[in-house]
Protein backbone atom coordinates (compact mmCIF):
# COMPACT_ATOMS: atom_id res chain seq x y z
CA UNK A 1 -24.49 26.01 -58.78
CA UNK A 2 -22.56 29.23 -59.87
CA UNK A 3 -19.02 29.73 -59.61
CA UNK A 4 -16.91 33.18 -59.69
CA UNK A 5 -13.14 32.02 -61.42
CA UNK A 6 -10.68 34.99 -61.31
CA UNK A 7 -8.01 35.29 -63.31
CA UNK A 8 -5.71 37.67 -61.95
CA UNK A 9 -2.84 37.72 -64.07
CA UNK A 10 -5.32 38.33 -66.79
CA UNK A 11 -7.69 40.91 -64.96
CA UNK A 12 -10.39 38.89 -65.86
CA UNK A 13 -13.56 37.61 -63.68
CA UNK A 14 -15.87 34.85 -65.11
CA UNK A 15 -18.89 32.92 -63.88
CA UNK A 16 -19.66 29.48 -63.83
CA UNK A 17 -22.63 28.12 -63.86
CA UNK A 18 -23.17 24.55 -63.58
CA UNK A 19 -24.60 21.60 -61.80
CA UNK A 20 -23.84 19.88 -58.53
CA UNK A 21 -20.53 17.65 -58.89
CA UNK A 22 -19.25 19.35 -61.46
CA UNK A 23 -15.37 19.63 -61.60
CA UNK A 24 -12.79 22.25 -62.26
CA UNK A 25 -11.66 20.72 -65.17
CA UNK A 26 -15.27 20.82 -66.04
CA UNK A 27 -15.92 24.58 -65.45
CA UNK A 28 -12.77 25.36 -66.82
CA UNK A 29 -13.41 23.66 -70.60
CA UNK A 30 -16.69 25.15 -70.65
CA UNK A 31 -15.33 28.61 -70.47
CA UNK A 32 -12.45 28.05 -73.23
CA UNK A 33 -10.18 26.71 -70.52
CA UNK A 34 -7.23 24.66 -71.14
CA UNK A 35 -6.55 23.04 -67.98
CA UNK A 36 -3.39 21.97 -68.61
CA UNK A 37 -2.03 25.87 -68.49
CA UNK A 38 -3.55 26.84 -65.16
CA UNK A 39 -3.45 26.40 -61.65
CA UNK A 40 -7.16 26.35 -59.61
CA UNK A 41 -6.63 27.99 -56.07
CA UNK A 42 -9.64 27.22 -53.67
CA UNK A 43 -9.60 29.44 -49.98
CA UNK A 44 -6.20 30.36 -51.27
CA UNK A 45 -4.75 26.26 -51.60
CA UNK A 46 -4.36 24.48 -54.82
CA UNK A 47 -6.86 21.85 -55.93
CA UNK A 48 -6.86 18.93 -58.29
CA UNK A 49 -9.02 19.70 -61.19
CA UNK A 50 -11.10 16.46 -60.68
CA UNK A 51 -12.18 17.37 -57.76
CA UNK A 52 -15.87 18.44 -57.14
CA UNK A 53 -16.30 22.44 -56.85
CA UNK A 54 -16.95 22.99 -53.33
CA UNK A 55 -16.90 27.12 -53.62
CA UNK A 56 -18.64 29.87 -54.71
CA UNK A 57 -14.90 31.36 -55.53
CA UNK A 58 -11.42 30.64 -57.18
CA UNK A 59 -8.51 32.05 -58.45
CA UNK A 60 -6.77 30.48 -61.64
CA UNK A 61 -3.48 31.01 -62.36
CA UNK A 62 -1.73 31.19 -65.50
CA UNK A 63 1.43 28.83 -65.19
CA UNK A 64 2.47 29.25 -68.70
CA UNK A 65 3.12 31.81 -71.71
CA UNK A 66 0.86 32.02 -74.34
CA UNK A 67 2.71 34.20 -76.80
């Protein structure tokens, strides 16, 4: 199962690849992640991170400052 995460804020596009019923929270981690600063958008609606990826596409947003 492979993933494209977008970061727009950061103009950055990363791919996941991982296996079926893997989480957010899960793809997120394994690409140096912290959940707890973003915001997953799936078809353009938030998710919960522990829910199973069920797209080929998302956007995370940054919802805080990391200076």
């Amino acid at each position: 199962m492979e993933c494209t995460l977008h970061f727009p804020r950061e103009g950055v596009t990363l791919t996941y690849t991982g296996t079926a019923g893997d989480t957010w929270e899960t793809a997120l981690l394994s690409l140096g992640v912290n959940p707890d600063t973003v915001i997953v958008f799936a078809n353009g609606v938030p998710v919960p991170q522990d829910d199973e990826i069920k797209t080929d596409e998302a956007e995370i947003i940054s919802t805080c400052s990391r200076g």
